[in-house]
Protein backbone atom coordinates (compact mmCIF):
# COMPACT_ATOMS: atom_id res chain seq x y z
CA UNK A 1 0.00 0.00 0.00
CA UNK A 2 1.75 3.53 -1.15
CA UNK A 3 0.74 6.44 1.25
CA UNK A 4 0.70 9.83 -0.65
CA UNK A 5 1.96 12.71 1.89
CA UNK A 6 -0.10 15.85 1.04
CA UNK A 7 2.67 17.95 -0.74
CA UNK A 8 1.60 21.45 1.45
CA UNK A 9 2.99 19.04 4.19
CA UNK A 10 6.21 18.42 2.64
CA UNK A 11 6.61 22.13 2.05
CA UNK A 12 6.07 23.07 5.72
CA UNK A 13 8.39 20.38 7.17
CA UNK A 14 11.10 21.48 4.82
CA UNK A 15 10.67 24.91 5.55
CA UNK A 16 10.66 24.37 9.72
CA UNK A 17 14.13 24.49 9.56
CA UNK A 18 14.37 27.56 7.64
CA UNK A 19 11.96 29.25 9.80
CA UNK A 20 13.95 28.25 12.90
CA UNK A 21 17.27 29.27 11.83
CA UNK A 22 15.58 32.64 10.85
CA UNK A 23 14.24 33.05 14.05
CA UNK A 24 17.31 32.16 15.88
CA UNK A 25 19.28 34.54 13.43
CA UNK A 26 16.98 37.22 14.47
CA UNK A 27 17.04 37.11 17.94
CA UNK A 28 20.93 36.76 17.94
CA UNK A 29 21.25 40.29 16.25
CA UNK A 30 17.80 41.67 18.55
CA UNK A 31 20.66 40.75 21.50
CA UNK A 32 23.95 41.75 20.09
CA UNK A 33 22.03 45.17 19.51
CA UNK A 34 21.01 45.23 22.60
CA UNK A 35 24.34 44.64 23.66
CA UNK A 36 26.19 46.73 22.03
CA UNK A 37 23.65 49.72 23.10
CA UNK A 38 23.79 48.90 26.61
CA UNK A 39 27.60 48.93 26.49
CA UNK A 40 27.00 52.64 24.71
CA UNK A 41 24.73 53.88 27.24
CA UNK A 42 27.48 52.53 30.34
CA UNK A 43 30.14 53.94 28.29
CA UNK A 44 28.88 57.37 27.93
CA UNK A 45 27.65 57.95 31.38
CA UNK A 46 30.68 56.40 32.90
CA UNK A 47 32.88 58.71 30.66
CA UNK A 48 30.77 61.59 31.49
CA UNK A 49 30.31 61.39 35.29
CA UNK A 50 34.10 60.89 35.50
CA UNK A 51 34.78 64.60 33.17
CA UNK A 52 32.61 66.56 34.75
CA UNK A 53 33.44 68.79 37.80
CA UNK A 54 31.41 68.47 41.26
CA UNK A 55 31.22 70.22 44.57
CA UNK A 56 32.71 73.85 42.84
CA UNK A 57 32.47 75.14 46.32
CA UNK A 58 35.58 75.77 48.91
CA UNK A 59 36.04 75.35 52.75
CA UNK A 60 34.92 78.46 54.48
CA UNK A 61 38.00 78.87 55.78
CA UNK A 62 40.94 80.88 54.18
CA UNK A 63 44.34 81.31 55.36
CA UNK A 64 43.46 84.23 57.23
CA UNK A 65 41.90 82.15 59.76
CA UNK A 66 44.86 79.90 60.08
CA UNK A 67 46.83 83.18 60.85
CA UNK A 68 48.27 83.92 57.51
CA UNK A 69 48.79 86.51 55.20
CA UNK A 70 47.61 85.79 51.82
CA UNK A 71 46.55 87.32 48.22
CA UNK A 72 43.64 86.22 45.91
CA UNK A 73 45.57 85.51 42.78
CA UNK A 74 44.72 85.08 39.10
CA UNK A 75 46.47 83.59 36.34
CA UNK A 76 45.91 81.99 32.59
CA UNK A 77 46.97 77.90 31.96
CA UNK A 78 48.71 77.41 29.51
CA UNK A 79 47.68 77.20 25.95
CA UNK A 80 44.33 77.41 26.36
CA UNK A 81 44.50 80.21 28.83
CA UNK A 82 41.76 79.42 31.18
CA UNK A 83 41.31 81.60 34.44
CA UNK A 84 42.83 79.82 37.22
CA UNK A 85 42.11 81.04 40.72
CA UNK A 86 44.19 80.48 43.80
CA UNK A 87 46.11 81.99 46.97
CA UNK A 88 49.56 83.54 47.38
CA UNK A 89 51.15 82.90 50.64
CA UNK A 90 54.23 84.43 51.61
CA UNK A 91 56.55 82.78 54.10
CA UNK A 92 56.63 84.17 57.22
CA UNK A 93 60.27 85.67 56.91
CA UNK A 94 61.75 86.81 53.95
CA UNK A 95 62.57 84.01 51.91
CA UNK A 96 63.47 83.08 48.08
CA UNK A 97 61.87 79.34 47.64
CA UNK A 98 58.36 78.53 46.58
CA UNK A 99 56.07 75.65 46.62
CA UNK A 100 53.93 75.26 44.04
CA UNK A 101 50.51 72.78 45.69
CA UNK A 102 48.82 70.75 43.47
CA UNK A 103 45.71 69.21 44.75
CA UNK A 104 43.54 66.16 43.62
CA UNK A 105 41.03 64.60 41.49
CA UNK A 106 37.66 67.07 41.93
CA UNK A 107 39.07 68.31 44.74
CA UNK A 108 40.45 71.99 45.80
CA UNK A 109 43.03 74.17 47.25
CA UNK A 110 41.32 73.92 50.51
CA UNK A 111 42.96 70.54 50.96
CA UNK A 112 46.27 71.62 51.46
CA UNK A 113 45.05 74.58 55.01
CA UNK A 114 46.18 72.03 57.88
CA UNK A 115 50.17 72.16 56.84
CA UNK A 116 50.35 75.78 55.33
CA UNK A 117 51.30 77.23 58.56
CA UNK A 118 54.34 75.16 59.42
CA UNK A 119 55.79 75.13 55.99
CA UNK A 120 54.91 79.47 55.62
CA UNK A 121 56.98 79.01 59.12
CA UNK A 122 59.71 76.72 57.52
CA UNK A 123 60.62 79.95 55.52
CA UNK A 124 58.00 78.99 51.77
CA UNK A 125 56.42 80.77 49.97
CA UNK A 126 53.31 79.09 48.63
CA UNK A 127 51.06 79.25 45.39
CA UNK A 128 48.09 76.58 45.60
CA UNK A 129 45.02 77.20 43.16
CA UNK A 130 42.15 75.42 41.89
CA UNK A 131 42.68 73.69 39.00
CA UNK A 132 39.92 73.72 36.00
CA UNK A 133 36.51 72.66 36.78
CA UNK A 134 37.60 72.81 40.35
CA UNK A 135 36.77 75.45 43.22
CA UNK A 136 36.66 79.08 41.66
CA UNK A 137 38.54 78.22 38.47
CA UNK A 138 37.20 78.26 34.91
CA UNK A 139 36.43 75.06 32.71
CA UNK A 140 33.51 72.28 33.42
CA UNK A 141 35.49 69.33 32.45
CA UNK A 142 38.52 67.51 34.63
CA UNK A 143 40.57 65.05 32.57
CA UNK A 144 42.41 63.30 35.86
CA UNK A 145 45.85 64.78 34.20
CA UNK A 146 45.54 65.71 30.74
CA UNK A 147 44.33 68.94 30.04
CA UNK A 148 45.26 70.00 33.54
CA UNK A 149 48.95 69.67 32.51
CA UNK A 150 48.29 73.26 31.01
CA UNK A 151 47.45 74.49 34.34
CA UNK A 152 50.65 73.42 36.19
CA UNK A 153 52.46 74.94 33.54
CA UNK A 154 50.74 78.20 34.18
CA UNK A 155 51.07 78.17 37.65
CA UNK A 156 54.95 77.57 36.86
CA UNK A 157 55.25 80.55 34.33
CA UNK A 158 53.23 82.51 36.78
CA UNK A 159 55.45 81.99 39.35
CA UNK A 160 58.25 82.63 37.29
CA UNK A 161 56.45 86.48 36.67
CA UNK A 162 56.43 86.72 40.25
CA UNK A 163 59.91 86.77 40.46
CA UNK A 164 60.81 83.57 41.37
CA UNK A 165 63.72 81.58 40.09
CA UNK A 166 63.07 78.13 38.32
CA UNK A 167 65.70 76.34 40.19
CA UNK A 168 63.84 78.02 43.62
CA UNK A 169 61.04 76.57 42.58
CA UNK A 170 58.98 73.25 43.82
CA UNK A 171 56.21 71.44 43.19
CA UNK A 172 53.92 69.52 45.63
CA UNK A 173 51.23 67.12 44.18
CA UNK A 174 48.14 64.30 45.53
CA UNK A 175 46.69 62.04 43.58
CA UNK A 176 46.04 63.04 40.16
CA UNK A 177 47.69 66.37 40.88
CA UNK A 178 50.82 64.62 41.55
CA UNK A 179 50.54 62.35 38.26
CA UNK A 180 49.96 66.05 36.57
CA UNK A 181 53.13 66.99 38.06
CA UNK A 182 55.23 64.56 37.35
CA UNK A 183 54.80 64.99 33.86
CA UNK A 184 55.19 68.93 33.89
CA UNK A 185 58.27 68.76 36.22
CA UNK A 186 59.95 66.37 33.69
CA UNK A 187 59.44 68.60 30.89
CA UNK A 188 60.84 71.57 32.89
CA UNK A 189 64.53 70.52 33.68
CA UNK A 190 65.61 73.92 35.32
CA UNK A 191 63.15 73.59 38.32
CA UNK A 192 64.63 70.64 40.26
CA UNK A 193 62.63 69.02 43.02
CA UNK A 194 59.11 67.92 43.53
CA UNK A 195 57.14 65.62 46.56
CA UNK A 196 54.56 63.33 44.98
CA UNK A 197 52.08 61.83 47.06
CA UNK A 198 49.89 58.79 46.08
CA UNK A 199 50.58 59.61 42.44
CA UNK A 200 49.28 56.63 39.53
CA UNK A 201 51.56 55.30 37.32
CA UNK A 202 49.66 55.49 34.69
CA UNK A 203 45.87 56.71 33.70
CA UNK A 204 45.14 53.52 31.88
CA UNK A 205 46.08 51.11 34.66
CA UNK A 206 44.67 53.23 37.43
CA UNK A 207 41.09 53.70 35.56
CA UNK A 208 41.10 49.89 35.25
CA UNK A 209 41.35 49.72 39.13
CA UNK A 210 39.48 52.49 40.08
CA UNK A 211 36.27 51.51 37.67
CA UNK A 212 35.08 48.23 39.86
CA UNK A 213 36.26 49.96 43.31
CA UNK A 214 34.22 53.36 42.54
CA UNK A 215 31.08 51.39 41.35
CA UNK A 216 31.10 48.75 43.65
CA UNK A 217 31.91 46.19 40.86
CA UNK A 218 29.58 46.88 38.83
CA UNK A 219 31.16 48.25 35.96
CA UNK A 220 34.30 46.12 35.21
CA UNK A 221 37.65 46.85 32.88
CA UNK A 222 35.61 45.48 29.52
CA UNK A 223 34.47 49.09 29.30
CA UNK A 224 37.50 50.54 29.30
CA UNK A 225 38.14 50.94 25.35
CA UNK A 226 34.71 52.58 24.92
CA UNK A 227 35.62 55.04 27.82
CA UNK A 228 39.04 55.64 26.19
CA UNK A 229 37.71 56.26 22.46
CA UNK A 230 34.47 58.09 23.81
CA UNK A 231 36.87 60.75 26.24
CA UNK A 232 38.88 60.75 23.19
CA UNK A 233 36.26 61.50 20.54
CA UNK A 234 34.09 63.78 22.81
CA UNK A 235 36.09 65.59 24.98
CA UNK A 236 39.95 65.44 23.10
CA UNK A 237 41.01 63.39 26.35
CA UNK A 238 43.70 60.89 25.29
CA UNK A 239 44.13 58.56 28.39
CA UNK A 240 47.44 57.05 27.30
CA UNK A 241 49.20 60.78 27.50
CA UNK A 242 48.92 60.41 31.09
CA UNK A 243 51.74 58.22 31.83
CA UNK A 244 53.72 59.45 34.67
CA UNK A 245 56.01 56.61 35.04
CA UNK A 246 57.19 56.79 31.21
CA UNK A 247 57.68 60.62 32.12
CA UNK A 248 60.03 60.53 35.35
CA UNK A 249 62.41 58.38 32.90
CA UNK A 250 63.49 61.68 31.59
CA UNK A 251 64.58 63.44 34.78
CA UNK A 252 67.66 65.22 34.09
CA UNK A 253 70.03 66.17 37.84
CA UNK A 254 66.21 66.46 39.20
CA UNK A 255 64.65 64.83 42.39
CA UNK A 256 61.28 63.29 43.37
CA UNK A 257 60.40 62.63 46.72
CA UNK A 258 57.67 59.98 46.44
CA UNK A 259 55.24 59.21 49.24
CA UNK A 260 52.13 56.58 49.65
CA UNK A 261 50.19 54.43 51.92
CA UNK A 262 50.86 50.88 52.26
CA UNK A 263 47.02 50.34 52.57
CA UNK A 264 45.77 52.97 49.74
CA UNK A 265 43.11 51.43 48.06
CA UNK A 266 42.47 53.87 45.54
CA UNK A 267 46.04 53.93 44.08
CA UNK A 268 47.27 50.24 44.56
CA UNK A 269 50.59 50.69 46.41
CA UNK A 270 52.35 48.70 42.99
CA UNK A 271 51.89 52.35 41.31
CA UNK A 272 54.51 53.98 43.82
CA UNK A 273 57.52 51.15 42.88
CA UNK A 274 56.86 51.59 39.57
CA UNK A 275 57.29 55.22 39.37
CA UNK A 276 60.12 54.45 42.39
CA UNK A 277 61.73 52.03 39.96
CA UNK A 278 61.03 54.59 36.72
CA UNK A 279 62.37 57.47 38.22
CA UNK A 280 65.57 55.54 39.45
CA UNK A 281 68.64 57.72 41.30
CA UNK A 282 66.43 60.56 41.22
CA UNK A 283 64.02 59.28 43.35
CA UNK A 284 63.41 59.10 47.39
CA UNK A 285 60.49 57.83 49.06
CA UNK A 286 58.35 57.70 52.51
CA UNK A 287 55.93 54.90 52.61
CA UNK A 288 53.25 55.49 55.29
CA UNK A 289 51.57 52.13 57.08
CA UNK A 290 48.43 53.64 58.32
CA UNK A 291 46.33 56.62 56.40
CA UNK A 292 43.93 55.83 53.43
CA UNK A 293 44.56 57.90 50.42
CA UNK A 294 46.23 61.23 50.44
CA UNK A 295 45.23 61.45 54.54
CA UNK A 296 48.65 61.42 55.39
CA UNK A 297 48.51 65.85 55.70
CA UNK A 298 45.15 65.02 58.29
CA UNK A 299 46.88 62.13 60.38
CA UNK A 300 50.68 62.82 60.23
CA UNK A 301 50.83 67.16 59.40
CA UNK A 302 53.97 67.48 61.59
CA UNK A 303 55.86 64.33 60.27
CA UNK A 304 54.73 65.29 56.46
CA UNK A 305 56.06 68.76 56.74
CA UNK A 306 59.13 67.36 58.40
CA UNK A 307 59.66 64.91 55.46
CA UNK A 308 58.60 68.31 52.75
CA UNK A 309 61.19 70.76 54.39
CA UNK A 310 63.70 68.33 54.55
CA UNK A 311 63.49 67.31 50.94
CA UNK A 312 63.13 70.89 49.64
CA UNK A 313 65.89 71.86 52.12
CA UNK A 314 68.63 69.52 50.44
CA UNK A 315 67.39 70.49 46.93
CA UNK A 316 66.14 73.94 46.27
């Protein structure tokens, strides 16, 4: 007996297949899209909440109310000439050596009040100021190092107006501000000591760290390249300028005092050998065993000025 199988039958059971890889097909690119705008939308707020500046307000006090004399001051950054806001201090006796205080990541002058006293005292002049998109100074976007290069510079040259010699002059950086630092002082060979404190090696590494810690591990290092290209294509930001340890290799009869905490968390205590080991007979160091990230000036002031004057002492 021959059975004849309807041929709309045949038809629909060759064409299950068809339909099924279709389906599957379309579903794979319905998630890849998905995907791939989800890791758009991460990348872009990530990128954008790390650029843009804060708190813009300061600590009520002012170095007045520490008992020193001071001056609002003004000046451009370089290149871009942005309006960069800060106080001059003068050292309590006459005196020809300046410090130059470079604060952190969305941070502000303010940070540096509790030691300004005992270094004025220790016979500095100081200039700390606000760097862009901080405190009182111009701009809306930080760049944890690379547009804010252009302010140390400025704060060098205005020094330099001032009347101050380069080889008089020093620099003093946390954080990020150190990392900015390091990269200005070796460019500038005639100025010829700096203190960094709890500086990265480099931008790339540290934003690979700092992504899980700051977001509770939620966002992870896989969106790294988008945060790269998108600072890079939005905002001119080009994360792998900001290398500090590739930068103290060119240190020329300079000298970097280099402190950090054994238990920083935010900059992984690997970052300060590396730039140790980079910046090689140039540098010293003072490793700290019990204050979180750039706390050192709040739990140790005396001991940290000590280690400053010392340093600047020998050098300047």
């Amino acid at each position: 007996m021959i059975i004849t199988v309807p041929q709309f039958m045949v038809a629909q059971s060759l064409s299950a297949p068809k339909f099924s890889r279709r389906l599957l097909f379309n579903v794979s690119i319905l998630f890849l899209e998905f995907v791939a705008l989800f890791y758009l939308v991460v990348t872009i707020s990530v990128t954008e909440n790390f650029t843009r500046s804060f708190d813009r307000s300061l600590w009520p006090l002012t170095p007045a109310e520490i008992g020193l004399q001071y001056q609002e001051v003004t000046f451009p950054a370089a290149e871009d000439k942005l309006n960069l806001r800060g106080w001059y201090i003068p050292a309590t006796t006459p005196s020809e050596k300046l410090l130059i205080l470079l604060h952190g990541n969305i941070t502000s002058r303010t940070t540096w009040l509790r030691i300004l006293p005992n270094l004025a005292q220790q016979g500095y002049n100081l200039l700390l100021f606000d760097f862009r998109g901080c405190g009182q100074s111009e701009g809306d976007t930080v760049s944890f190092g690379y547009y804010e290069q252009r302010d140390v510079q400025g704060a060098i040259d205005y020094a330099k107006e001032l009347g101050f010699k380069s080889d008089k002059i020093g620099l003093v950086g946390q954080s990020a501000g150190a990392a900015t630092g390091l990269i200005i002082f070796s460019r500038n060979h005639e100025i010829k000591a700096m203190v960094s404190d709890s500086s990265f090696a480099d931008l790339n590494s540290e934003l690979e760290h700092a992504l899980p810690f700051y977001t509770k591990e939620i966002i992870q290092p896989l969106f790294l390249p988008g945060i790269q290209l998108w600072a890079r294509l939005v905002h001119g930001i080009d994360t792998n300028q900001v290398n500090p340890e590739e930068a103290v290799k060119n240190l020329k009869d300079q000298h970097v005092l280099f402190i950090h905490s054994q238990i920083d968390k935010i900059v992984p205590l690997s970052h300060f050998y590396r730039l140790k080991n980079a910046a090689g007979s140039a540098a010293e160091s003072w490793l700290v065993p019990d204050a979180p990230h750039i706390v050192t000036t709040e739990r140790h002031p005396e001991e940290y000025v000590y280690h400053l004057v010392k340093f600047f002492d020998k050098y300047l």
